[in-house]
PDB file of N, CA and C in Angstrom:
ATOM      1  N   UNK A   1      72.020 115.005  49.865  1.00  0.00           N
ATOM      2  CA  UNK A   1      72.702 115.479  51.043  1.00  0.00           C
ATOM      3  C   UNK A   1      74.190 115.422  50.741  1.00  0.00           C
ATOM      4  N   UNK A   2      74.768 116.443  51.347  1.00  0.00           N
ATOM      5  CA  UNK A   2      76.569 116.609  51.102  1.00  0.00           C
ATOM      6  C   UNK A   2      76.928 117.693  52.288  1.00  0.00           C
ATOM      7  N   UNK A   3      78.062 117.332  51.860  1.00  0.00           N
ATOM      8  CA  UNK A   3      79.208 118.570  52.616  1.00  0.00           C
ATOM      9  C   UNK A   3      80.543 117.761  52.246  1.00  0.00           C
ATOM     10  N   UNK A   4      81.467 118.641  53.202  1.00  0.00           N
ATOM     11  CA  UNK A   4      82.941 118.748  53.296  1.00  0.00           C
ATOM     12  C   UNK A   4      83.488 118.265  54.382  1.00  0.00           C
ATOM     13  N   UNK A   5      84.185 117.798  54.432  1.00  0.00           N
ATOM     14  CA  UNK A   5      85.133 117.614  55.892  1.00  0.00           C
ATOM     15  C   UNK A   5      84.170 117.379  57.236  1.00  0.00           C
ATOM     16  N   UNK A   6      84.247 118.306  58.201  1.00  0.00           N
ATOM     17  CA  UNK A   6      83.141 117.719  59.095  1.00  0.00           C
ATOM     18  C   UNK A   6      81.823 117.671  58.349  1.00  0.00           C
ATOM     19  N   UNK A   7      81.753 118.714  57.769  1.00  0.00           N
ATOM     20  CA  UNK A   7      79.619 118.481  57.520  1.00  0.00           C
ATOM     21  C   UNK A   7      79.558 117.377  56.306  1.00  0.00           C
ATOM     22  N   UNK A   8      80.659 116.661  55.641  1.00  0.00           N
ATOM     23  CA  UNK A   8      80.834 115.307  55.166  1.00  0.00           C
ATOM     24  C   UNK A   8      80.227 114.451  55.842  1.00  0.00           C
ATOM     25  N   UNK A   9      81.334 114.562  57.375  1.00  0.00           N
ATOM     26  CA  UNK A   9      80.722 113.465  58.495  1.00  0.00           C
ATOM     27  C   UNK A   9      79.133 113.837  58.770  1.00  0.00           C
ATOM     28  N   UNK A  10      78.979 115.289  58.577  1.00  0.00           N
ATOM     29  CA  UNK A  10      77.506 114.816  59.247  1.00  0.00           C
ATOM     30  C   UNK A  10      76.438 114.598  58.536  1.00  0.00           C
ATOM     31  N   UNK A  11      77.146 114.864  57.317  1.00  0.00           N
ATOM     32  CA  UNK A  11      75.691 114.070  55.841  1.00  0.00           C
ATOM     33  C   UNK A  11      76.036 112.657  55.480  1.00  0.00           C
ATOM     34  N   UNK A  12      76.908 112.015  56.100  1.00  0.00           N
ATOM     35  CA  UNK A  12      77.134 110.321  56.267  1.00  0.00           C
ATOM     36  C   UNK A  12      76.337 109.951  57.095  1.00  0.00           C
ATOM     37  N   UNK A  13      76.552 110.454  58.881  1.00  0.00           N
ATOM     38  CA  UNK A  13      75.982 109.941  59.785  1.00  0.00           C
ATOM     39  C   UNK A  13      73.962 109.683  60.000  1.00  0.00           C
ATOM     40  N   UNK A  14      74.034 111.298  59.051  1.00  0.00           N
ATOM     41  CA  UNK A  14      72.800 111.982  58.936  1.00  0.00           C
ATOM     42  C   UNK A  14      71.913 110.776  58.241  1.00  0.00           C
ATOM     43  N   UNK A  15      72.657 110.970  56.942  1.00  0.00           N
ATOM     44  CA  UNK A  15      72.096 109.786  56.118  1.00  0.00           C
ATOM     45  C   UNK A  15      72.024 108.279  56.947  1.00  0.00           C
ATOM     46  N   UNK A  16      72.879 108.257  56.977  1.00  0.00           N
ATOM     47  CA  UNK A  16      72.668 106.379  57.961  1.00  0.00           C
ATOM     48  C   UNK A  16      71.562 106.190  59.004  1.00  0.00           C
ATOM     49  N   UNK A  17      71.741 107.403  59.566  1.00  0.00           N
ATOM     50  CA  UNK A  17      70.208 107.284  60.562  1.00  0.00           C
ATOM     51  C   UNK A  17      68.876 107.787  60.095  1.00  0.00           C
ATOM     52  N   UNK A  18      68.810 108.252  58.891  1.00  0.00           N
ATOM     53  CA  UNK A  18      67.270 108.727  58.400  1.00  0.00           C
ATOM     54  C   UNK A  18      66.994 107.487  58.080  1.00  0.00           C
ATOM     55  N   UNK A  19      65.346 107.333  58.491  1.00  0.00           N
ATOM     56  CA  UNK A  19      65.252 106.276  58.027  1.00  0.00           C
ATOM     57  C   UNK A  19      63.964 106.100  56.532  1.00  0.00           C
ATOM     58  N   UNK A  20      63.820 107.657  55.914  1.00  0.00           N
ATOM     59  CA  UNK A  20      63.089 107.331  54.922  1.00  0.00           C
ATOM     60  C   UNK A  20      64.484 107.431  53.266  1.00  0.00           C
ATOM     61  N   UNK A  21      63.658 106.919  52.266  1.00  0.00           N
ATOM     62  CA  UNK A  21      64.853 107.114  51.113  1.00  0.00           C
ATOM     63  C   UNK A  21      65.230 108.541  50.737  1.00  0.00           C
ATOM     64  N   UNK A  22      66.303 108.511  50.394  1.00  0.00           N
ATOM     65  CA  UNK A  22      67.252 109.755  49.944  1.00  0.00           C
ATOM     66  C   UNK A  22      67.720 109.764  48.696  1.00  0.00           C
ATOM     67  N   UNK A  23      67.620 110.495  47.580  1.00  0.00           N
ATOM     68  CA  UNK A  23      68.594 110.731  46.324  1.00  0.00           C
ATOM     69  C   UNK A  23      69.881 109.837  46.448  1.00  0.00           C
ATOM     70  N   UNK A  24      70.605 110.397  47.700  1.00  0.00           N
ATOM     71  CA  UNK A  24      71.913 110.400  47.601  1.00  0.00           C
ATOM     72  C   UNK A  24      72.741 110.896  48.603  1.00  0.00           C
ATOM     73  N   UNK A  25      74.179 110.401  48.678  1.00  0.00           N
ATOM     74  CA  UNK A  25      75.192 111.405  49.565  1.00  0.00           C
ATOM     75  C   UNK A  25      76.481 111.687  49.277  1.00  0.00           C
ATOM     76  N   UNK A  26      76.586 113.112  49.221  1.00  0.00           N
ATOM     77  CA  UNK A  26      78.157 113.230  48.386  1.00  0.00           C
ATOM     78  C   UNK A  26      79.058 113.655  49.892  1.00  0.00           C
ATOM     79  N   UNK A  27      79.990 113.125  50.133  1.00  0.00           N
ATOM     80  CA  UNK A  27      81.105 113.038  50.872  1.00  0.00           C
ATOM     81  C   UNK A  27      82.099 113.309  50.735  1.00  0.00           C
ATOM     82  N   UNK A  28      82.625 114.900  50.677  1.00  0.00           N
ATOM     83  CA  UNK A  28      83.849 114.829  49.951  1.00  0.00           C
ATOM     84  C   UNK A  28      84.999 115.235  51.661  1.00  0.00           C
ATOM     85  N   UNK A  29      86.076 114.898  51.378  1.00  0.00           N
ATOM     86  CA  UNK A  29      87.134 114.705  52.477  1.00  0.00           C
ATOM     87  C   UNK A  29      86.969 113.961  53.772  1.00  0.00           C
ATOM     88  N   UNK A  30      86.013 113.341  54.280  1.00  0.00           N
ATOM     89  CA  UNK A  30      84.987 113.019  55.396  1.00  0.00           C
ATOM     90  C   UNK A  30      85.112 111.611  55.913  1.00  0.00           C
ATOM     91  N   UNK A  31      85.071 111.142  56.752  1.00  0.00           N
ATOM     92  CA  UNK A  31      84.978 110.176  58.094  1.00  0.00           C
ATOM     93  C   UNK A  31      83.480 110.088  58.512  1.00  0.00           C
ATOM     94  N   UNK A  32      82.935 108.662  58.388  1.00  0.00           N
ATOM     95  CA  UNK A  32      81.989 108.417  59.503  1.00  0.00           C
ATOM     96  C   UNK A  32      82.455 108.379  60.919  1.00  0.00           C
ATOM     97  N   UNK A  33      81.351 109.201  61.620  1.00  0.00           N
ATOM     98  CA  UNK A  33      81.907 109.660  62.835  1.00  0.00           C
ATOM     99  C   UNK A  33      80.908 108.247  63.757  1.00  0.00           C
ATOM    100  N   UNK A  34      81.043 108.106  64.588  1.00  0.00           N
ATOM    101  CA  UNK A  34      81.008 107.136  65.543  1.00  0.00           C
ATOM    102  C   UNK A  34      80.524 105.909  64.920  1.00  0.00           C
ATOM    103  N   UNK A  35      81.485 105.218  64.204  1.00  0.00           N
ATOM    104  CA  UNK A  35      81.669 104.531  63.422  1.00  0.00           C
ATOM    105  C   UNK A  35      81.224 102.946  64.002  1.00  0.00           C
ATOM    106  N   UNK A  36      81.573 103.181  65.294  1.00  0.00           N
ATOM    107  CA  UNK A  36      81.036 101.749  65.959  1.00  0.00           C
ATOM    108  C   UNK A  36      79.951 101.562  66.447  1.00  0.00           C
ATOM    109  N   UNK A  37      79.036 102.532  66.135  1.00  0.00           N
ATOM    110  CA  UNK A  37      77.870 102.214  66.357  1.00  0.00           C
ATOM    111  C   UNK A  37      76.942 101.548  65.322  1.00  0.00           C
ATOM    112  N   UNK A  38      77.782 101.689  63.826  1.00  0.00           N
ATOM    113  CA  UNK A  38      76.766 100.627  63.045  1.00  0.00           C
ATOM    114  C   UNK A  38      77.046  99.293  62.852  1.00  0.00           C
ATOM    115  N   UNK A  39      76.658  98.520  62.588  1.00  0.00           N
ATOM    116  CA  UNK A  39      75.448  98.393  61.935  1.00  0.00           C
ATOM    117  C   UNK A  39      73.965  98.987  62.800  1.00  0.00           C
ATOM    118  N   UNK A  40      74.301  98.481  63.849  1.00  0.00           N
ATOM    119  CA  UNK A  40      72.919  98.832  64.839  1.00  0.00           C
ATOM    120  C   UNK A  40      72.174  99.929  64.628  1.00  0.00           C
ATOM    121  N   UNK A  41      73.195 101.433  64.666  1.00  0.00           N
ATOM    122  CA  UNK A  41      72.311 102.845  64.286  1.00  0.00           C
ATOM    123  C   UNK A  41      71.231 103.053  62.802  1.00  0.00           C
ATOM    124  N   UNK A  42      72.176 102.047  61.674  1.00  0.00           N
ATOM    125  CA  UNK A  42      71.782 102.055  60.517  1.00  0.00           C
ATOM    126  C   UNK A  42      70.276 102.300  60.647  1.00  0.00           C
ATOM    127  N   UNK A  43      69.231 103.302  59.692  1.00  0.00           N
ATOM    128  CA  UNK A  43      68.185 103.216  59.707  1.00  0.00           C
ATOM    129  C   UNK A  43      67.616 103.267  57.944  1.00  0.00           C
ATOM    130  N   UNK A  44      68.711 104.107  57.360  1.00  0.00           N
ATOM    131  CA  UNK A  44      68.783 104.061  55.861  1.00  0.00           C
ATOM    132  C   UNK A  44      68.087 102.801  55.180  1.00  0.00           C
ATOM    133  N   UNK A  45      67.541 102.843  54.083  1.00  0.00           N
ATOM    134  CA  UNK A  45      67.112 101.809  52.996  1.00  0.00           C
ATOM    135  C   UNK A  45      68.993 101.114  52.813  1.00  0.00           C
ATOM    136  N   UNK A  46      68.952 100.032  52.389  1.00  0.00           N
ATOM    137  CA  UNK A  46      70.332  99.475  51.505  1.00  0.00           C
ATOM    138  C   UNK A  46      70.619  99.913  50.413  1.00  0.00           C
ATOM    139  N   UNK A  47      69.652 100.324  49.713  1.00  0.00           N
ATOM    140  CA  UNK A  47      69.837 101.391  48.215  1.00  0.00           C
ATOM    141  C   UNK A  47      70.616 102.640  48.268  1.00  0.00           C
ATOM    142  N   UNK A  48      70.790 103.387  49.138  1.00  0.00           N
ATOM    143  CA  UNK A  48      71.205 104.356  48.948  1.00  0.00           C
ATOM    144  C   UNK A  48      72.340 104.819  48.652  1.00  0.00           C
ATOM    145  N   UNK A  49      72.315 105.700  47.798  1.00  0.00           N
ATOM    146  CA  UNK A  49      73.955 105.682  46.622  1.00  0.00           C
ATOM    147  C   UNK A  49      74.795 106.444  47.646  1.00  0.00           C
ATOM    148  N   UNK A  50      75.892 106.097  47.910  1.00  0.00           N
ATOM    149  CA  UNK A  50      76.915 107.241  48.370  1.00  0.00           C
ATOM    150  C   UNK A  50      77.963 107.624  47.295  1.00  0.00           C
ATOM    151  N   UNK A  51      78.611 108.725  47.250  1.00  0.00           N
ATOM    152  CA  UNK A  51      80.087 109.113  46.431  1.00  0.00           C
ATOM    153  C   UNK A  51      81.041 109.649  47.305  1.00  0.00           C
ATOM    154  N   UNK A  52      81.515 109.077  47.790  1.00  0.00           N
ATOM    155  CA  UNK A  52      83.136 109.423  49.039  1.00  0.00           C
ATOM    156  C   UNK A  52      83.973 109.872  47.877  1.00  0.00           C
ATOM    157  N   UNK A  53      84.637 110.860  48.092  1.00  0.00           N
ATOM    158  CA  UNK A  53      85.942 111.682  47.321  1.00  0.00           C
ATOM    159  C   UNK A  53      86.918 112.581  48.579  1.00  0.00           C
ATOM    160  N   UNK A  54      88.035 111.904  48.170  1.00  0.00           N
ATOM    161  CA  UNK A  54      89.293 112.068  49.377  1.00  0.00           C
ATOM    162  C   UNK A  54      90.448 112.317  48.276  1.00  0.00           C
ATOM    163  N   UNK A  55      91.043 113.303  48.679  1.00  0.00           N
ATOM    164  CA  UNK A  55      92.540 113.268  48.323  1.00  0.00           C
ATOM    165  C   UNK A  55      93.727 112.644  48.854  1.00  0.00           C
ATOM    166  N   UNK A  56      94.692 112.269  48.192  1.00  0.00           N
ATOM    167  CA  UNK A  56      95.359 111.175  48.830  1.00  0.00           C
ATOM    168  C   UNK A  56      96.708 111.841  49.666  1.00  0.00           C
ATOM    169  N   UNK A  57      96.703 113.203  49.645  1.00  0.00           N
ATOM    170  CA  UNK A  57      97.591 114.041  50.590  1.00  0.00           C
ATOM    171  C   UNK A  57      96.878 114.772  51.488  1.00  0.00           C
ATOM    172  N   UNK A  58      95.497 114.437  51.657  1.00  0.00           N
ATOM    173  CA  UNK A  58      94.429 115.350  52.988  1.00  0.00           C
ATOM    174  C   UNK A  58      95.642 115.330  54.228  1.00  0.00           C
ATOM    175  N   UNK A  59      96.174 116.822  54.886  1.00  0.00           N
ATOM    176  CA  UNK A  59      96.766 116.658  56.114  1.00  0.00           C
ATOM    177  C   UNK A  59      95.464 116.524  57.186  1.00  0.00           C
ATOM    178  N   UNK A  60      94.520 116.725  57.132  1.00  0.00           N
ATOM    179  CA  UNK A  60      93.318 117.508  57.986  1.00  0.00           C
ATOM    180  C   UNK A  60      92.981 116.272  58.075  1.00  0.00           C
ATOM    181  N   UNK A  61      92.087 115.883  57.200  1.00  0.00           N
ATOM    182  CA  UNK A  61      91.185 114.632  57.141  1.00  0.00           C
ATOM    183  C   UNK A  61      92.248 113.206  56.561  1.00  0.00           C
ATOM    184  N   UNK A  62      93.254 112.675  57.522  1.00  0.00           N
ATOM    185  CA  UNK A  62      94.226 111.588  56.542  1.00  0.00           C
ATOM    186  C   UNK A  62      93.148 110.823  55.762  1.00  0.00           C
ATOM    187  N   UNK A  63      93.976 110.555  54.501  1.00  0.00           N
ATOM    188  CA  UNK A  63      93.282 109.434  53.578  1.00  0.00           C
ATOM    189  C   UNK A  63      92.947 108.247  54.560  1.00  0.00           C
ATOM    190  N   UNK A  64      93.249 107.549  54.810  1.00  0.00           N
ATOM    191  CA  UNK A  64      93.342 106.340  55.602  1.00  0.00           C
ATOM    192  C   UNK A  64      91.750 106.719  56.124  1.00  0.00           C
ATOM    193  N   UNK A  65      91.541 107.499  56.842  1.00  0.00           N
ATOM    194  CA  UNK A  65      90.315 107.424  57.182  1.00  0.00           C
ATOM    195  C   UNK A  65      88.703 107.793  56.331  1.00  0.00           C
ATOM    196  N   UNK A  66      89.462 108.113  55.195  1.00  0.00           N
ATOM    197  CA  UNK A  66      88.466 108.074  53.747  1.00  0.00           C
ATOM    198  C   UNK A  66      88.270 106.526  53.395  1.00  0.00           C
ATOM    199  N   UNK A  67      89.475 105.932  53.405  1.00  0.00           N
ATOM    200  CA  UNK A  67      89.794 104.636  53.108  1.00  0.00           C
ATOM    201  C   UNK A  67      88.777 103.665  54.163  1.00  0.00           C
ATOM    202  N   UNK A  68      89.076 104.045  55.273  1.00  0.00           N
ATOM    203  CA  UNK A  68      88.457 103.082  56.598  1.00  0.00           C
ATOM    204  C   UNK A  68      86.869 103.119  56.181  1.00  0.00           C
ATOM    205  N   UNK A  69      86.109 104.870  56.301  1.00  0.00           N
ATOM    206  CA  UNK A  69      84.875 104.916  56.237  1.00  0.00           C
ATOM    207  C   UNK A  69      84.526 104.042  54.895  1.00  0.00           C
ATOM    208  N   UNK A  70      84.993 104.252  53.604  1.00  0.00           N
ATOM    209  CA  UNK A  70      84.400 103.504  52.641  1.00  0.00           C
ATOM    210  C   UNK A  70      84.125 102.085  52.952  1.00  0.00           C
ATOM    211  N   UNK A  71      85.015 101.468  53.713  1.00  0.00           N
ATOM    212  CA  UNK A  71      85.561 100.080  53.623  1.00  0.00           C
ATOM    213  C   UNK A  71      83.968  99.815  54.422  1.00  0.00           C
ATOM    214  N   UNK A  72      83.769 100.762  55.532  1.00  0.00           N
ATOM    215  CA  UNK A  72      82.256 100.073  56.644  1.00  0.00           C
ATOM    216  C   UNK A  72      81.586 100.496  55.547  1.00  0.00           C
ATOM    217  N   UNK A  73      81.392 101.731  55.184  1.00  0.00           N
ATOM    218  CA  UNK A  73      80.047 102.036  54.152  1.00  0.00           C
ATOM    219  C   UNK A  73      79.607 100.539  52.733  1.00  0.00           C
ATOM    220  N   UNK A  74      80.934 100.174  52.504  1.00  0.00           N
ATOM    221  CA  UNK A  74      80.595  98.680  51.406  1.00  0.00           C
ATOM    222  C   UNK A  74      80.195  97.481  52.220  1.00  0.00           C
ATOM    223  N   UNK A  75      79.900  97.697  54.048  1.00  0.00           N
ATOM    224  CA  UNK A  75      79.177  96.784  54.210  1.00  0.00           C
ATOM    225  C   UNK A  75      78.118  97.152  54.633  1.00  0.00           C
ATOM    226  N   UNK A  76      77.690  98.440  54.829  1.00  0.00           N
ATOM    227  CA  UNK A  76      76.406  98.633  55.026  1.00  0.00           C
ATOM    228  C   UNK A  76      75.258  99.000  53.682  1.00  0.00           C
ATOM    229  N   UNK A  77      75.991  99.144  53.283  1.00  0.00           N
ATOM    230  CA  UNK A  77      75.517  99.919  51.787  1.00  0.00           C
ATOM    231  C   UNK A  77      75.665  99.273  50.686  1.00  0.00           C
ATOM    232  N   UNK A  78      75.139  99.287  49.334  1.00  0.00           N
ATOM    233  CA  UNK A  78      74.741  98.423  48.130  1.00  0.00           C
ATOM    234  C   UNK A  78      75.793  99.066  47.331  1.00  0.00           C
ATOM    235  N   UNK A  79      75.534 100.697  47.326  1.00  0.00           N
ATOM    236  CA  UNK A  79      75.464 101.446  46.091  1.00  0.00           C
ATOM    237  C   UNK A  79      76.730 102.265  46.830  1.00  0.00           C
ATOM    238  N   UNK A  80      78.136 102.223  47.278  1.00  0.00           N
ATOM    239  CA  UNK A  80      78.827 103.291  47.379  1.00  0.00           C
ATOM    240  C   UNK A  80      80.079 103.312  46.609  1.00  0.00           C
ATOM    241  N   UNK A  81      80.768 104.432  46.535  1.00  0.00           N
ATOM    242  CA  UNK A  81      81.757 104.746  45.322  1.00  0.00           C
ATOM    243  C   UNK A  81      82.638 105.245  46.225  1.00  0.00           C
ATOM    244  N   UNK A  82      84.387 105.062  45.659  1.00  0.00           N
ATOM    245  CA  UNK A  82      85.367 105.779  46.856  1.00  0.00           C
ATOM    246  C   UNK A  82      86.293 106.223  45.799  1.00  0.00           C
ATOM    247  N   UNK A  83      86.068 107.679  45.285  1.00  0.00           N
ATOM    248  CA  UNK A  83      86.981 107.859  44.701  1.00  0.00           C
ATOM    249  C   UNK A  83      88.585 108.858  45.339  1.00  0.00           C
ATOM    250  N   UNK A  84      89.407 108.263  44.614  1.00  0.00           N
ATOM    251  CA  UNK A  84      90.491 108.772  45.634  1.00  0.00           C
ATOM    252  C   UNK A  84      91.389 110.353  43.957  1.00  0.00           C
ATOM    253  N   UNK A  85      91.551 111.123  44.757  1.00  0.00           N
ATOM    254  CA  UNK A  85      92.452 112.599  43.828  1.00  0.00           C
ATOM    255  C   UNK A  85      93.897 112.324  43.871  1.00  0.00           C
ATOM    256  N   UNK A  86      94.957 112.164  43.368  1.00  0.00           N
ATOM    257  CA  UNK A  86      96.157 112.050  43.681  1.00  0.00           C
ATOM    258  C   UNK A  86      96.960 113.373  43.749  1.00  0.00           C
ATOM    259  N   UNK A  87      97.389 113.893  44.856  1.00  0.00           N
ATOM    260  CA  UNK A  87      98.447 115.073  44.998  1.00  0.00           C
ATOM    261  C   UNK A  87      97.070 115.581  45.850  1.00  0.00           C
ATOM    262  N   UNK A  88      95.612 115.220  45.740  1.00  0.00           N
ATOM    263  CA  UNK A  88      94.892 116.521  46.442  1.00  0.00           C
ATOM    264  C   UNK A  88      94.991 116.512  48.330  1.00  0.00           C
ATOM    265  N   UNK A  89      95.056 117.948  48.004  1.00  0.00           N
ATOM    266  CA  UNK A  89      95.408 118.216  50.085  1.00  0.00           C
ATOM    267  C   UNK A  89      93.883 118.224  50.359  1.00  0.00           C
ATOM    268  N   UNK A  90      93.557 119.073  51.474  1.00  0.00           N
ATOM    269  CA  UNK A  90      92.461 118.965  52.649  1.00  0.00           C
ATOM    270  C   UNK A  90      90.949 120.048  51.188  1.00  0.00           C
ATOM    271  N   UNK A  91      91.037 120.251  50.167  1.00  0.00           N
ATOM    272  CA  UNK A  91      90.457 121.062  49.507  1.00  0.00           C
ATOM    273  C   UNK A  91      89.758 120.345  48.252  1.00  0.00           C
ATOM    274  N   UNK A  92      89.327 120.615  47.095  1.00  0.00           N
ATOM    275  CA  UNK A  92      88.411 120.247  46.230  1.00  0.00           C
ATOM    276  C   UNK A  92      89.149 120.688  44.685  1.00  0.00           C
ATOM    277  N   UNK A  93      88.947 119.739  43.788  1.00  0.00           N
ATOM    278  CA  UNK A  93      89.385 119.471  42.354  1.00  0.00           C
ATOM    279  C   UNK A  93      88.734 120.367  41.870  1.00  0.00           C
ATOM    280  N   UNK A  94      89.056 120.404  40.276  1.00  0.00           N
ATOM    281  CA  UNK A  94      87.790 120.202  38.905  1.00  0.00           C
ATOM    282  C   UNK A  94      87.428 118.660  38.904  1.00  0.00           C
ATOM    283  N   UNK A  95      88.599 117.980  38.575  1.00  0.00           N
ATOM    284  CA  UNK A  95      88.155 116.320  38.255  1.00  0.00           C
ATOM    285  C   UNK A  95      86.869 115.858  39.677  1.00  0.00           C
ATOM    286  N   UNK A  96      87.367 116.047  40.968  1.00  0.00           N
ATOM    287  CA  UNK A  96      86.362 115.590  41.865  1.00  0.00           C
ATOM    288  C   UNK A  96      84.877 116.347  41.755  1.00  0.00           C
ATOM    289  N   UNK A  97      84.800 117.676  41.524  1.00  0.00           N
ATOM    290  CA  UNK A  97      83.818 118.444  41.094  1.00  0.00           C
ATOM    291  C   UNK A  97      83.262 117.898  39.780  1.00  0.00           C
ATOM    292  N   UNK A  98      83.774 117.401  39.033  1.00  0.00           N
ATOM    293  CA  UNK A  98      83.239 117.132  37.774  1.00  0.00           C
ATOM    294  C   UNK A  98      82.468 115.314  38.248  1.00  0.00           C
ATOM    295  N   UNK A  99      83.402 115.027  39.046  1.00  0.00           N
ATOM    296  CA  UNK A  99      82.478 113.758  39.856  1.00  0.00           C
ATOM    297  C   UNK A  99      80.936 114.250  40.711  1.00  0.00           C
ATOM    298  N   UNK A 100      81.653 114.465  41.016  1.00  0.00           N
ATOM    299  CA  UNK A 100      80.409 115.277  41.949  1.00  0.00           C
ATOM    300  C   UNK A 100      78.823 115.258  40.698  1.00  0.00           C
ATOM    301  N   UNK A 101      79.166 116.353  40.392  1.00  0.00           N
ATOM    302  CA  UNK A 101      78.153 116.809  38.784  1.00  0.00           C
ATOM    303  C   UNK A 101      77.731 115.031  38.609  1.00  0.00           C
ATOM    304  N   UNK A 102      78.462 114.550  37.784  1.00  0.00           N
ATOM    305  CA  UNK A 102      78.176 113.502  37.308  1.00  0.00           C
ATOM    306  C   UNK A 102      76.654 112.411  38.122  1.00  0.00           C
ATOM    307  N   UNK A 103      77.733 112.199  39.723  1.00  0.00           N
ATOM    308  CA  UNK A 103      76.793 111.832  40.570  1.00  0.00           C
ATOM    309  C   UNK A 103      75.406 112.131  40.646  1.00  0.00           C
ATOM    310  N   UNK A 104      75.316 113.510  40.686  1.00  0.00           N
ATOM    311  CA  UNK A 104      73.964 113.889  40.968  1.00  0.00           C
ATOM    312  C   UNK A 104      72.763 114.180  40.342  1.00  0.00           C
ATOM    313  N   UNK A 105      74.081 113.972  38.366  1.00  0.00           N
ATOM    314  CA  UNK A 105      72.789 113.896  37.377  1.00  0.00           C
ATOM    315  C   UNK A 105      72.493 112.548  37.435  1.00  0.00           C
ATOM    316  N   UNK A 106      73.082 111.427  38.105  1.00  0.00           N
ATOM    317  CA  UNK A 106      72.803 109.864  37.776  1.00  0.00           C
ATOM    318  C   UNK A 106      72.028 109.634  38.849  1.00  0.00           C
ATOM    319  N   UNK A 107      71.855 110.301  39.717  1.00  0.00           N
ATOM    320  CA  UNK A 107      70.962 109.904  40.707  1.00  0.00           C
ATOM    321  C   UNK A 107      69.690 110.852  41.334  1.00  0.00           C
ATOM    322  N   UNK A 108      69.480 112.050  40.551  1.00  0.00           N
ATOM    323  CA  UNK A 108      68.606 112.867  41.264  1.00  0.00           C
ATOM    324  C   UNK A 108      67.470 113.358  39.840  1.00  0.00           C
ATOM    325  N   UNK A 109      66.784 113.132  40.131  1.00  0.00           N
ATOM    326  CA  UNK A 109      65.237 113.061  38.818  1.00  0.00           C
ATOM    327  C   UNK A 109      65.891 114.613  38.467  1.00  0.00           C
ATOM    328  N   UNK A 110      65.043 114.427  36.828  1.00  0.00           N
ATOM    329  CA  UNK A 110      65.421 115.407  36.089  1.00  0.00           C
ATOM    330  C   UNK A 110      64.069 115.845  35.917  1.00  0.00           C
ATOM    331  N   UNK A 111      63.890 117.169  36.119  1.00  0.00           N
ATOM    332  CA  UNK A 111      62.562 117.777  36.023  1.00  0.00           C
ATOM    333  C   UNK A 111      61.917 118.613  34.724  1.00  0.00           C
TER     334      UNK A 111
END
């Protein structure tokens, strides 16, 4: 599960409340959205890998709140990663794309 900016938030939230296992969740620019509802909403396994990727000049999505969501996701979660782009605005790398890739060969069966 992934997206961008809002549909970030809603493959975070999405993920936190499914409650069977998932590959994975890539998060790129994105905020957990009603953030005070977990731990309680949590329905996710503790295994489940996340990859948060934020640029550290987002006008749209401020870093700070890339920063905040990671910070709850490392207490709900085992397996999450927060990588931060330097100079990147509200949009998408090669280097974060090449994260991305990486992620999803380390976590999604190879057929």
């Amino acid at each position: 599960m992934s997206g961008f900016s809002q549909g970030g938030a809603l493959a975070l939230y999405s993920a936190l409340t499914f409650p069977q296992k998932l590959a994975g969740v890539v998060g790129l620019s994105c905020w957990i959205p009603l953030n005070s509802s977990f731990p309680a909403a949590k329905k996710t396994p503790d295994t489940l890998p996340i990859l948060q990727c934020h640029g550290d000049c987002d006008p749209v999505v401020p870093y700070k709140w890339g920063q905040m969501t990671a910070s709850k996701l490392k207490t709900l979660l085992k397996d999450v990663e927060f990588k931060s782009y330097r100079g990147l605005m509200h949009t998408s790398s090669d280097e974060e794309l090449r994260d991305v890739r990486q992620f999803i060969h380390k976590h999604l069966p190879s057929q």
